[in-house]
C-alpha atoms as a PDB file:
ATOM      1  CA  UNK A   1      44.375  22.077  20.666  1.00  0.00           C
ATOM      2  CA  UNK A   2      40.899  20.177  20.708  1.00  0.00           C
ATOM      3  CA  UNK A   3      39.181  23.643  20.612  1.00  0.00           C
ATOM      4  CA  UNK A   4      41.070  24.689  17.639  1.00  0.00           C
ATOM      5  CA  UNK A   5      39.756  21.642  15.831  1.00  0.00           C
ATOM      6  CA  UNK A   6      36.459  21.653  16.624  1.00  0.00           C
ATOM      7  CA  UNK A   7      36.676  25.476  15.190  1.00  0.00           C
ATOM      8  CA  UNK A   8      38.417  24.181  12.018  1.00  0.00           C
ATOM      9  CA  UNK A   9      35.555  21.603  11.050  1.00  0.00           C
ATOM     10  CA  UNK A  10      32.921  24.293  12.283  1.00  0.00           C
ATOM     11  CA  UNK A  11      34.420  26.456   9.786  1.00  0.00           C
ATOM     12  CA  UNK A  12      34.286  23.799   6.888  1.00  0.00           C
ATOM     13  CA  UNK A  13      30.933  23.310   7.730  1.00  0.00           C
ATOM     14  CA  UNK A  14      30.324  26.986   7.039  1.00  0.00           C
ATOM     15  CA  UNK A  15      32.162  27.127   4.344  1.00  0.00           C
ATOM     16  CA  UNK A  16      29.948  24.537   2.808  1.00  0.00           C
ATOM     17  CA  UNK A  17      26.695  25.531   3.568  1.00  0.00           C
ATOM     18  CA  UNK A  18      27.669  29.097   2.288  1.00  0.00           C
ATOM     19  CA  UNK A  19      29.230  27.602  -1.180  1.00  0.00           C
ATOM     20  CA  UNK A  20      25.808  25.528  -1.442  1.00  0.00           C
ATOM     21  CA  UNK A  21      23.454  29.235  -0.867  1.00  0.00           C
ATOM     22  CA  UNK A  22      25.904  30.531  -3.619  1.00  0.00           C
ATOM     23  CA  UNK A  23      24.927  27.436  -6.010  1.00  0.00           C
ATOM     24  CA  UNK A  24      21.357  27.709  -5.187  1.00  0.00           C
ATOM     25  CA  UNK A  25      21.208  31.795  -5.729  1.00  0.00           C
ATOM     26  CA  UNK A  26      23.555  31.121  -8.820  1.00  0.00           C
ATOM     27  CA  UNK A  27      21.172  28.062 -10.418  1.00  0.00           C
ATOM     28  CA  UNK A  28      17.912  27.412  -8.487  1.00  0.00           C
ATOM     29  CA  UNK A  29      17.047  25.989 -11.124  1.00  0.00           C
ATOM     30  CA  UNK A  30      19.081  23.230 -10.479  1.00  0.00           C
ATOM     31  CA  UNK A  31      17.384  22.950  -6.845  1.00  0.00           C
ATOM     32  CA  UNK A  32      13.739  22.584  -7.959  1.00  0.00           C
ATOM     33  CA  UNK A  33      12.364  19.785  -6.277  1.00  0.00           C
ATOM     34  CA  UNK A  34       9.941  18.518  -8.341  1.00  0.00           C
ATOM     35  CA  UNK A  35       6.303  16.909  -7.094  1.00  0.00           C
ATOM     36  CA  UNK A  36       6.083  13.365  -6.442  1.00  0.00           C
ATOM     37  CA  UNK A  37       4.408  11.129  -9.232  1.00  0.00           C
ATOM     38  CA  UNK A  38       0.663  10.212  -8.144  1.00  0.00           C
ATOM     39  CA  UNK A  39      -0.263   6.953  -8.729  1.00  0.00           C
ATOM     40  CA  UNK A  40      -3.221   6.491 -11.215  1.00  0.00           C
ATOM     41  CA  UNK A  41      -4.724   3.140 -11.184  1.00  0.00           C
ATOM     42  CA  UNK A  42      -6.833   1.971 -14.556  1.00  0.00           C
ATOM     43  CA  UNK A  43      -8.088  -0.790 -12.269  1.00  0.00           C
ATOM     44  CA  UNK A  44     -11.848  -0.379 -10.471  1.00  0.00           C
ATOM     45  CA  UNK A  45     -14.169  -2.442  -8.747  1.00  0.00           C
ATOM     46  CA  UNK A  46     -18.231  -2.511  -8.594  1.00  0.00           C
ATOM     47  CA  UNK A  47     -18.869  -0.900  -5.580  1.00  0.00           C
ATOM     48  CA  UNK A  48     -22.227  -3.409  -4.833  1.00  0.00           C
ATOM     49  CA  UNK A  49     -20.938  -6.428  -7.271  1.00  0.00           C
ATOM     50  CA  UNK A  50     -22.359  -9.619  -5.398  1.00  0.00           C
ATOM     51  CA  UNK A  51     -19.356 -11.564  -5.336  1.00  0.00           C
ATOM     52  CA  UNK A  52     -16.498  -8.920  -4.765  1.00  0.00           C
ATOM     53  CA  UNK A  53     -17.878  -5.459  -3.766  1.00  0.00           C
ATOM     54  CA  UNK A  54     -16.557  -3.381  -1.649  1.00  0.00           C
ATOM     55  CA  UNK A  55     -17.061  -4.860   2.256  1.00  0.00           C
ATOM     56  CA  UNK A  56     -15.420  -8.112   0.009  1.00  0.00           C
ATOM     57  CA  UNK A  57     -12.451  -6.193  -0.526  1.00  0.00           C
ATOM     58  CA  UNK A  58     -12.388  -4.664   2.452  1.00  0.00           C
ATOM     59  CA  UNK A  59     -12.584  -8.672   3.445  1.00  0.00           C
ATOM     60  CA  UNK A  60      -9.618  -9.204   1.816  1.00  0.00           C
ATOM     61  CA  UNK A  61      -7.716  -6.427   3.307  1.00  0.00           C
ATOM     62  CA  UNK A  62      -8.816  -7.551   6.985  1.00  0.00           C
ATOM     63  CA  UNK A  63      -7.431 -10.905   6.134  1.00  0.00           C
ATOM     64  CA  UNK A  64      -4.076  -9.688   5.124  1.00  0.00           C
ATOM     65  CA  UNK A  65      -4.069  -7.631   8.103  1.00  0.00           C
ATOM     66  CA  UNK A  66      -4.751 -10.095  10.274  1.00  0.00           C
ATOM     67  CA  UNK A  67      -1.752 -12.188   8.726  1.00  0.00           C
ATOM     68  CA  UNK A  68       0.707  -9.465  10.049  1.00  0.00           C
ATOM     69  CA  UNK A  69       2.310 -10.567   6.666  1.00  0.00           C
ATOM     70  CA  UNK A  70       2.221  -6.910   4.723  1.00  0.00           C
ATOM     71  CA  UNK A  71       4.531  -4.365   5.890  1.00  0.00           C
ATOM     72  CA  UNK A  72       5.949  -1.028   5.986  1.00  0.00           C
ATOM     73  CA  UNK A  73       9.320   0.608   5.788  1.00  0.00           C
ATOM     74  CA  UNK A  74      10.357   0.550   8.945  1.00  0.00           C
ATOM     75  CA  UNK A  75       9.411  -3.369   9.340  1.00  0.00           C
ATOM     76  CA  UNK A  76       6.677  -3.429  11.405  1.00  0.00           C
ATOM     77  CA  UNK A  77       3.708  -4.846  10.436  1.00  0.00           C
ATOM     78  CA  UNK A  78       1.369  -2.321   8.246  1.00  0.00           C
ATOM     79  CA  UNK A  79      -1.805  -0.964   9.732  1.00  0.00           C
ATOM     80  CA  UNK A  80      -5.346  -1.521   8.836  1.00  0.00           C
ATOM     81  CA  UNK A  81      -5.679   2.024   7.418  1.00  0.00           C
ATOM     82  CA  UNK A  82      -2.906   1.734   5.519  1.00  0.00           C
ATOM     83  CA  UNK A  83      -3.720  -1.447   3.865  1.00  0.00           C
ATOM     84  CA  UNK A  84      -7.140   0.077   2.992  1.00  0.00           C
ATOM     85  CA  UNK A  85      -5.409   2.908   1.439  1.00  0.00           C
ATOM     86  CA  UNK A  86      -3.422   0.835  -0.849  1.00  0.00           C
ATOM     87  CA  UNK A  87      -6.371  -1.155  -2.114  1.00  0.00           C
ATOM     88  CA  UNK A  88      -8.418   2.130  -2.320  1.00  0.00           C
ATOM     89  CA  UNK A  89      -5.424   3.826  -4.896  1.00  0.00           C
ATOM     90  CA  UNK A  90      -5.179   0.501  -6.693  1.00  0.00           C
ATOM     91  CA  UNK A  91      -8.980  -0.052  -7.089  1.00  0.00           C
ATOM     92  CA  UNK A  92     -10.025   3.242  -7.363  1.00  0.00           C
ATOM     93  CA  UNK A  93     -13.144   2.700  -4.576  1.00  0.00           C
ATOM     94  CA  UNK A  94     -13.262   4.115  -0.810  1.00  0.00           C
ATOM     95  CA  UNK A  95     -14.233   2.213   2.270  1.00  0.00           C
ATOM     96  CA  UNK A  96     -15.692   4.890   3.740  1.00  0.00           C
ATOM     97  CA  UNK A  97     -14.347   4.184   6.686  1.00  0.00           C
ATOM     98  CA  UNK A  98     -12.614   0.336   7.088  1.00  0.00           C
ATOM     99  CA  UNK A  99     -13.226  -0.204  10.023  1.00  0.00           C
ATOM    100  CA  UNK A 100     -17.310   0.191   9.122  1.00  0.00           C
ATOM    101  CA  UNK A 101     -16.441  -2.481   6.834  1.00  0.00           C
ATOM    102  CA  UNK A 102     -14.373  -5.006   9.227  1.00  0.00           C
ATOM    103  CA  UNK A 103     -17.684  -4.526  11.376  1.00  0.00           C
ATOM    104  CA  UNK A 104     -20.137  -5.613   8.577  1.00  0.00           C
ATOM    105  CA  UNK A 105     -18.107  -8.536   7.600  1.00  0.00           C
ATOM    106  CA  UNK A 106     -17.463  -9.608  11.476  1.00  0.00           C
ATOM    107  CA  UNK A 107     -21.080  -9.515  11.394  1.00  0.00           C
ATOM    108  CA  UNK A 108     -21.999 -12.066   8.610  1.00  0.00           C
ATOM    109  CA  UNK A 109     -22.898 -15.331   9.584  1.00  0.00           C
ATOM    110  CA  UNK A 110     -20.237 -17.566  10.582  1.00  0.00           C
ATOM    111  CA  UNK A 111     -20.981 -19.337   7.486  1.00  0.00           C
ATOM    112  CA  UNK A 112     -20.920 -16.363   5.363  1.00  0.00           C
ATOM    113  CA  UNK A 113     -17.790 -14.372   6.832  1.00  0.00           C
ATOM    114  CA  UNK A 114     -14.961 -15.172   4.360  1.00  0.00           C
ATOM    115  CA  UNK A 115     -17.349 -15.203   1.270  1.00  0.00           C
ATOM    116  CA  UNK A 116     -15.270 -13.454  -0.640  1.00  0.00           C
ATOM    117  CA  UNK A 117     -12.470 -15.171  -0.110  1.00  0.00           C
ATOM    118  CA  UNK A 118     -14.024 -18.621  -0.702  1.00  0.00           C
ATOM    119  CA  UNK A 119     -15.276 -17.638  -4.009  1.00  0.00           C
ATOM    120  CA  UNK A 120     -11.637 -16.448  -4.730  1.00  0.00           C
ATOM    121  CA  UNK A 121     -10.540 -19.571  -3.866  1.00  0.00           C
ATOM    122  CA  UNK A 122     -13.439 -21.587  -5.625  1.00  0.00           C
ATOM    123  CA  UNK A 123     -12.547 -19.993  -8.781  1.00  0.00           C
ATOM    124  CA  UNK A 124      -8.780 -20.846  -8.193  1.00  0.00           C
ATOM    125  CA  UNK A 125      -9.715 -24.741  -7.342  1.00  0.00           C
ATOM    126  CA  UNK A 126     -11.736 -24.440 -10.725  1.00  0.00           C
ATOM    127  CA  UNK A 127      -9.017 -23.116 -12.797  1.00  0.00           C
ATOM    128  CA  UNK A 128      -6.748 -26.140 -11.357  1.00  0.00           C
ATOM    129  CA  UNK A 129      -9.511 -28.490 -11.815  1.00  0.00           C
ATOM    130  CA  UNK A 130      -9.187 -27.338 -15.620  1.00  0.00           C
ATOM    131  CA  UNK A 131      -5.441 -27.595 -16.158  1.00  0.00           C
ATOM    132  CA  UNK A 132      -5.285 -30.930 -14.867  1.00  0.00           C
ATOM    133  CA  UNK A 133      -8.164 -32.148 -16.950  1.00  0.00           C
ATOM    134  CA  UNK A 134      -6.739 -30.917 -19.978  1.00  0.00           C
ATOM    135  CA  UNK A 135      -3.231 -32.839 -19.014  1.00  0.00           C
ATOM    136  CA  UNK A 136      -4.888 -35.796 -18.696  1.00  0.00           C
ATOM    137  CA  UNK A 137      -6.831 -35.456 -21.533  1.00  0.00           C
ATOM    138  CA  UNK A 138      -3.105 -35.395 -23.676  1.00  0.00           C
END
């Protein structure tokens, strides 16, 4: 009895796979898969601008690595690479290689290691420094 079952849904399973051939000789059309969109970014970056260049971006994608705090699909934390990747498609700009540009900016100064990200942040402080002087000022 358990034999003629499992023969029963093996059969539907043929059955369908042969009715979906039929569709697909009848309208392939219909079963064109068609190419995934490529992203185009209108965004770029100077290469060698002093204040956020490319080992400065590559700065900034080391620090959100190290954060563990971007991710991929399956959860897990992303990986360096991939990180780069995104910022390359979004800037339009290539690392190279990222990990060249982890070691240049592990070998800055102390002083001089988050540069980019302290100018970020200066022009952030500046901005608030700004709003709250124009608050006062009504």
């Amino acid at each position: 009895m358990l034999k003629f079952t499992y023969l029963q849904k093996a059969l539907a399973i043929l059955n369908s796979e042969l009715e979906l051939l039929n569709l697909k000789i009848r309208y392939p059309e219909q079963f064109q898969q068609s190419e995934p969109a490529t992203f185009e970014s209108d965004l770029y970056i100077l290469p060698k601008s002093k204040d956020l260049g490319i080992v400065a971006l590559g700065e900034i994608v080391i620090a959100l690595f190290l954060s563990k705090k971007v991710f991929q699909q399956n959860g897990k934390p992303a990986h360096l690479n991939q990180i780069a990747v995104a910022f390359e498609k979004v800037f339009n700009c290539s690392f190279g290689s990222i990990y060249d540009q982890q070691e240049k900016v592990f070998d800055r100064k102390p002083f001089n290691r988050t540069k980019a990200l302290d100018f970020l942040r200066n022009l952030i402080l500046r901005k608030d420094k700004e709003v709250v002087n124009k608050q006062d000022e009504k």
